[in-house]
C-alpha atoms as a PDB file:
ATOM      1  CA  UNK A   1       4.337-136.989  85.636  1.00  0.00           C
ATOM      2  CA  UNK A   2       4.773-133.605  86.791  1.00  0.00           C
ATOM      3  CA  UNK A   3       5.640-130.417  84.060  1.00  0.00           C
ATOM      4  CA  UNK A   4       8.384-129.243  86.219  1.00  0.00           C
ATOM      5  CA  UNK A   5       9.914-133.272  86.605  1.00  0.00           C
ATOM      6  CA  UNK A   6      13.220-132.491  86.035  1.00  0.00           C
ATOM      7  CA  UNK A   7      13.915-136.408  84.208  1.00  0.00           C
ATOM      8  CA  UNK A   8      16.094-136.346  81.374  1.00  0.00           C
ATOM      9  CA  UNK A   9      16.826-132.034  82.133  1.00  0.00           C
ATOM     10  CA  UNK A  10      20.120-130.686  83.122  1.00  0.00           C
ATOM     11  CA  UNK A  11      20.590-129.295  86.684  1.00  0.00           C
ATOM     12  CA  UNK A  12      20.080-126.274  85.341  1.00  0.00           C
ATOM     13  CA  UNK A  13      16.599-126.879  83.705  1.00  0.00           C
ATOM     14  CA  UNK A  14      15.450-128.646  87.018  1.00  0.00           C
ATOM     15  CA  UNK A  15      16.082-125.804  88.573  1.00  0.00           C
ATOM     16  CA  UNK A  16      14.321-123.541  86.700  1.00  0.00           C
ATOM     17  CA  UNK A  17      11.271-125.899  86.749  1.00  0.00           C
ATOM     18  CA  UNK A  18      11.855-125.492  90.457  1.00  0.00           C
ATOM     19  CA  UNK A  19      12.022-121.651  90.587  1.00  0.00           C
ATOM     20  CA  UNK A  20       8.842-121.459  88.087  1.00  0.00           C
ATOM     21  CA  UNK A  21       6.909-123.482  90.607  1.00  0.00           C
ATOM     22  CA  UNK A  22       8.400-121.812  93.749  1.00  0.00           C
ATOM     23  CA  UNK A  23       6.982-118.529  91.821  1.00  0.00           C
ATOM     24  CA  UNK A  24       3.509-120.103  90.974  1.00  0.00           C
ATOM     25  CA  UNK A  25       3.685-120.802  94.726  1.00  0.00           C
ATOM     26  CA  UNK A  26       3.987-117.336  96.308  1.00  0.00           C
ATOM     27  CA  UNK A  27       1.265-115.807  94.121  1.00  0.00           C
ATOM     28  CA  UNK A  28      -1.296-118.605  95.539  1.00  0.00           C
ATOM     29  CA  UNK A  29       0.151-118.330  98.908  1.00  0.00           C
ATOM     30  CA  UNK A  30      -0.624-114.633  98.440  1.00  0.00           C
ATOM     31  CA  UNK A  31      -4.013-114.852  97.084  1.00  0.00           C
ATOM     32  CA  UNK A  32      -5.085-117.678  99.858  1.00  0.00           C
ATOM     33  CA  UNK A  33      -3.986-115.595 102.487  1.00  0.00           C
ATOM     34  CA  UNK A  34      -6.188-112.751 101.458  1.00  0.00           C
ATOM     35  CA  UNK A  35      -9.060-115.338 100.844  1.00  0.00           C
ATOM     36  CA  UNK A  36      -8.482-116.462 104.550  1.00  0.00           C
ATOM     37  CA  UNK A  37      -8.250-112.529 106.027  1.00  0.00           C
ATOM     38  CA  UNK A  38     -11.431-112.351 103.675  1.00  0.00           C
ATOM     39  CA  UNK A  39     -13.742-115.388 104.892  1.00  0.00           C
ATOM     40  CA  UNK A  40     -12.350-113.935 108.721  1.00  0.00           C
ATOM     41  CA  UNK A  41     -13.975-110.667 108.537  1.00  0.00           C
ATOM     42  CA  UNK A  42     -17.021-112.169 106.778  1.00  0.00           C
ATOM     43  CA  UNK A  43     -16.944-114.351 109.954  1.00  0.00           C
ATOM     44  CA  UNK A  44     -16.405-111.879 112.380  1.00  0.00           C
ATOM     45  CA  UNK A  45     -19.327-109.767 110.539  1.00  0.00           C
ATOM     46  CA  UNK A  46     -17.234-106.905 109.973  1.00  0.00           C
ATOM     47  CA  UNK A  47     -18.094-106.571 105.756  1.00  0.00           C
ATOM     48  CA  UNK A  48     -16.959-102.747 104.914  1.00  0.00           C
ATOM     49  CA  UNK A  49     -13.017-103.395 104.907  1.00  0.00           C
ATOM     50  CA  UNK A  50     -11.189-105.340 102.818  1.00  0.00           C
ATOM     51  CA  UNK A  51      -8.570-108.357 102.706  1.00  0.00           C
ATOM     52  CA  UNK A  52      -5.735-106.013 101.453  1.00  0.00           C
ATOM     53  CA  UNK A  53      -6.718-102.996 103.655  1.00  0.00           C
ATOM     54  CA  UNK A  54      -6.777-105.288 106.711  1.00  0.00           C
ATOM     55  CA  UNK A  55      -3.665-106.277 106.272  1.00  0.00           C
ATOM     56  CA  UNK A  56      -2.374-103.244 105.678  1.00  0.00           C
ATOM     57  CA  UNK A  57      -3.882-101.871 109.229  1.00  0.00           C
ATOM     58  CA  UNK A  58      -2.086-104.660 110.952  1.00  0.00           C
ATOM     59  CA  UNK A  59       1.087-104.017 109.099  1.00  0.00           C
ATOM     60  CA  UNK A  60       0.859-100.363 109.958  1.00  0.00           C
ATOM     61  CA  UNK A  61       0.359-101.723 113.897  1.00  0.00           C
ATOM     62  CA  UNK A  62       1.092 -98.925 116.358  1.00  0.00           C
ATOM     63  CA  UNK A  63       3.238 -96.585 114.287  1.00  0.00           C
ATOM     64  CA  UNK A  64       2.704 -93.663 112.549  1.00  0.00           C
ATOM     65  CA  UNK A  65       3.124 -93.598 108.619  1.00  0.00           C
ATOM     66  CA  UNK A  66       2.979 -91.810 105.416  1.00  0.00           C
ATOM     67  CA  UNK A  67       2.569 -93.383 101.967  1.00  0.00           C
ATOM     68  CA  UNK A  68       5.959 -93.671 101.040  1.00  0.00           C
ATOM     69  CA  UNK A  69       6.712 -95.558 103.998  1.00  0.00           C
ATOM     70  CA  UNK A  70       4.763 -98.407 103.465  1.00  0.00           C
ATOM     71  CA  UNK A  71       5.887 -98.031  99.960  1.00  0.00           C
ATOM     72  CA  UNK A  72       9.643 -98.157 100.892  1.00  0.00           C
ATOM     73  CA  UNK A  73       9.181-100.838 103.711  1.00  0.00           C
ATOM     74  CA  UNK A  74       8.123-102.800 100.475  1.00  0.00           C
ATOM     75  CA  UNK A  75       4.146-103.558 101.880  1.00  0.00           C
ATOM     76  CA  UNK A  76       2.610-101.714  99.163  1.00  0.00           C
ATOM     77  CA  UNK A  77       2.895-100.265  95.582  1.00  0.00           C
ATOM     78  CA  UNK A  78       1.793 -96.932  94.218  1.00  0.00           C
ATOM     79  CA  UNK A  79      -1.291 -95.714  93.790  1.00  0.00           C
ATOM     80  CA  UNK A  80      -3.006 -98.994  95.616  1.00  0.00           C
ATOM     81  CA  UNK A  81      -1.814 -98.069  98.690  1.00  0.00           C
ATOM     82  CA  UNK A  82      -2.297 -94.684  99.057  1.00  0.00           C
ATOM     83  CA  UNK A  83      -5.903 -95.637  97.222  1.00  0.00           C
ATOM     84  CA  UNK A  84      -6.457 -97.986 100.512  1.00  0.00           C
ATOM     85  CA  UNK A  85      -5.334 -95.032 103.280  1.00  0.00           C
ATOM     86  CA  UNK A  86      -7.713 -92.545 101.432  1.00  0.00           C
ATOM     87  CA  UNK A  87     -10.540 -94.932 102.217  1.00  0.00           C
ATOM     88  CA  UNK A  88      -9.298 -96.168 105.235  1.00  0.00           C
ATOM     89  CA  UNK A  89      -9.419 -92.339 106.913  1.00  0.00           C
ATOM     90  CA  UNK A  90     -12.657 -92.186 104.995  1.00  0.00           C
ATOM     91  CA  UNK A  91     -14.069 -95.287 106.949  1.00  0.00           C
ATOM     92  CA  UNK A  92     -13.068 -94.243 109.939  1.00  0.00           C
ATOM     93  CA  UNK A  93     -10.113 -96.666 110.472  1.00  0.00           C
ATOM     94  CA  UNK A  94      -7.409 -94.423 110.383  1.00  0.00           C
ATOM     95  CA  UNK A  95      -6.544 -90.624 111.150  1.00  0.00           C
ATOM     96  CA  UNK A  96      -4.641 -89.114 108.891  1.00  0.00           C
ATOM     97  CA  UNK A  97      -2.465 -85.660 109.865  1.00  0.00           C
ATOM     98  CA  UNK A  98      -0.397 -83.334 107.392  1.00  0.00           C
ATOM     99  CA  UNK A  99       3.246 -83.514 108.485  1.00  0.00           C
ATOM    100  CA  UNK A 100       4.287 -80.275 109.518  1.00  0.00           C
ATOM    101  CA  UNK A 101       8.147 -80.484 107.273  1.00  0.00           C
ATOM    102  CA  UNK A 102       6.896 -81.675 104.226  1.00  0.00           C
ATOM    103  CA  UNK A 103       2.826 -80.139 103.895  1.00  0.00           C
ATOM    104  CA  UNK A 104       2.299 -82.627 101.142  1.00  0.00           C
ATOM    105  CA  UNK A 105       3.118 -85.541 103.072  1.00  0.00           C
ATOM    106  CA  UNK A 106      -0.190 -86.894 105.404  1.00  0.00           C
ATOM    107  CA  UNK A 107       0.689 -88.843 108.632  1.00  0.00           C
ATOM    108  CA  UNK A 108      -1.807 -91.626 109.474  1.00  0.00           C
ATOM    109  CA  UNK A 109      -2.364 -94.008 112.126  1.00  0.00           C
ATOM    110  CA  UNK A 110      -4.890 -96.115 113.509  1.00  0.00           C
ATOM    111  CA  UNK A 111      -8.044 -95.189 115.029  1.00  0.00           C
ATOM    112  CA  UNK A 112      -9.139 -97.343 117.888  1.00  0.00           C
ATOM    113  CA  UNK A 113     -11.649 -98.769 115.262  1.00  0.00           C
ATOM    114  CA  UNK A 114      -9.018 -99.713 113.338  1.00  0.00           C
ATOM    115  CA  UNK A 115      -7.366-101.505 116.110  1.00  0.00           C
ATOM    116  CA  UNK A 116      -9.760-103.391 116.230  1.00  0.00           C
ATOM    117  CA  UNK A 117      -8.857-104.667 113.048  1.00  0.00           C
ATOM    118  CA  UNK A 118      -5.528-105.017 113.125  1.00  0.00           C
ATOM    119  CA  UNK A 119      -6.482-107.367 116.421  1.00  0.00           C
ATOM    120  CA  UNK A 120      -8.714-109.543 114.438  1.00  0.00           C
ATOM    121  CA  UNK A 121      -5.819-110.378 112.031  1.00  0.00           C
ATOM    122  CA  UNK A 122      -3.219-110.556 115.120  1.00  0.00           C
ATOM    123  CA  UNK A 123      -5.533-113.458 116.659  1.00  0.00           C
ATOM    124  CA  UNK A 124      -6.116-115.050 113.233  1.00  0.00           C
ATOM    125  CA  UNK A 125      -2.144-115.297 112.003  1.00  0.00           C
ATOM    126  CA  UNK A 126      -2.063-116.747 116.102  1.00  0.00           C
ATOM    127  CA  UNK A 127      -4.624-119.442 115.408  1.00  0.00           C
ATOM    128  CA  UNK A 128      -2.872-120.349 112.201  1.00  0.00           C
ATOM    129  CA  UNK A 129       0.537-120.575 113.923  1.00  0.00           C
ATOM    130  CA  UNK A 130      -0.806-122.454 116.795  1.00  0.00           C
ATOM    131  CA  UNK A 131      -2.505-124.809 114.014  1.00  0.00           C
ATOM    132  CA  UNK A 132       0.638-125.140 112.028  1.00  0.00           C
ATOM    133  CA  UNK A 133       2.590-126.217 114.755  1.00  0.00           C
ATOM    134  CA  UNK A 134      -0.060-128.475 116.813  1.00  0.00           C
ATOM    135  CA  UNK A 135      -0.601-130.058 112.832  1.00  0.00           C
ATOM    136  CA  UNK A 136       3.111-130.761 112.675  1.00  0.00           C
ATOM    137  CA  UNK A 137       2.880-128.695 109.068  1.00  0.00           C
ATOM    138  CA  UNK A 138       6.074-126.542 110.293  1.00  0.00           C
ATOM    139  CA  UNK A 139       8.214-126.543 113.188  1.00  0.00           C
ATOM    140  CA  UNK A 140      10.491-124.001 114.521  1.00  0.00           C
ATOM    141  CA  UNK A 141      13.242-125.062 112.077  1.00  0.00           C
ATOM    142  CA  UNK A 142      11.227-125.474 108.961  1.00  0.00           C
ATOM    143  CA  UNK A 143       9.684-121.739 109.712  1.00  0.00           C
ATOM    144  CA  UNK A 144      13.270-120.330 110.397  1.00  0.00           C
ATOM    145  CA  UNK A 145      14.352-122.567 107.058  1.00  0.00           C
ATOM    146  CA  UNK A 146      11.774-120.874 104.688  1.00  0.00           C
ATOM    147  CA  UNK A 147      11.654-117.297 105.842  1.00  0.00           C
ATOM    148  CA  UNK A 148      15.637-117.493 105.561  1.00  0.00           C
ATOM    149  CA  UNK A 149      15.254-118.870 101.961  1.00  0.00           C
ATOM    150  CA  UNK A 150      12.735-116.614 101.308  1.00  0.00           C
ATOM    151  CA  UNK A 151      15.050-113.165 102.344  1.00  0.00           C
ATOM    152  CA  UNK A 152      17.404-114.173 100.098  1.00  0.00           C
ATOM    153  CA  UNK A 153      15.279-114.294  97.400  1.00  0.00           C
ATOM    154  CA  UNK A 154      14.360-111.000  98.432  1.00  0.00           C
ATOM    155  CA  UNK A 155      17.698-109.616  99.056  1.00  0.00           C
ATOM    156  CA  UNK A 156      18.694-111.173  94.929  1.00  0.00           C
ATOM    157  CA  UNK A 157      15.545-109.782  93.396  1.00  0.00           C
ATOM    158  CA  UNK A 158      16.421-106.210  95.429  1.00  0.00           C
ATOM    159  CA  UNK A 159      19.652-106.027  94.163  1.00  0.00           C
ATOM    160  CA  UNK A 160      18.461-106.845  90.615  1.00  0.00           C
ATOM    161  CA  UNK A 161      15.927-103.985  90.707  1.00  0.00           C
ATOM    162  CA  UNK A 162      18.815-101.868  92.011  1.00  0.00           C
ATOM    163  CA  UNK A 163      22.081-102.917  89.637  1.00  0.00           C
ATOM    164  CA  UNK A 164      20.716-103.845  86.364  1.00  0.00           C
ATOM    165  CA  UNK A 165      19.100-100.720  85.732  1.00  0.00           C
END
């Protein structure tokens, strides 16, 4: 038996058991999907970037960005992600440009190298879709069904962050 059965709990404790392993579940899901950007690059041969900092090229894409940005768009936190940009420019991924308004703001976007990048993780996230579909391990319903669930989580945890403080 399971440590989250809900026999002989309230609906209230099953549900907590329920949200505890829904939790447990994003941080793996989070961890695995770096692991898979990870073993793709090792794959690929491409060894000087990575999991977090390739994702954060392809979430970047074709727009221009600053720090706070990504930090506001809610890809990144603090220091890590302007740690990753620094390196990033330094690697030759990214070109970073002072905005002219605010001088202490820096402007970066990808280089054609790191296009590249960001086009290794485009084709992997389309093999996996393709996979998940072909597999029958989500259709077009169950996708739409769990990122809806999963916004509203979202949207409750932002508006806890926002009103309780």
């Amino acid at each position: 038996m399971s440590i989250h059965s809900n026999m002989g709990q309230g609906p209230e404790q099953g549900f907590m058991a329920g949200y505890l392993e829904a939790l447990a579940l994003v941080e793996r899901l989070h961890r695995l999907l770096l692991d898979v950007i990870k073993d793709e690059f090792e794959r690929v041969g491409v060894l000087d970037i990575n999991a977090v900092q390739a994702l954060l090229l392809f979430n970047i894409g074709e727009n221009e960005v600053t720090a706070g940005e990504l930090k506001s768009r809610g890809y990144y936190q603090g220091s890590n992600v302007s740690y990753n940009l620094k390196k990033l420019v330094e690697m030759g991924y990214m070109h970073h440009q002072r905005c002219e308004i605010d001088r202490r703001s820096v402007r970066v976007r990808l280089t054609p190298k790191g296009r590249n990048v960001r086009d290794v993780v485009t084709k992997l996230f389309a093999r996996h879709a393709d996979g998940l579909i072909e597999k029958g391990v989500l259709s077009n319903e169950g996708i739409a069904d769990i990122t809806g669930s999963l916004r509203r989580v979202e949207r409750y945890w932002t508006d806890q962050i926002r009103y309780i403080y």
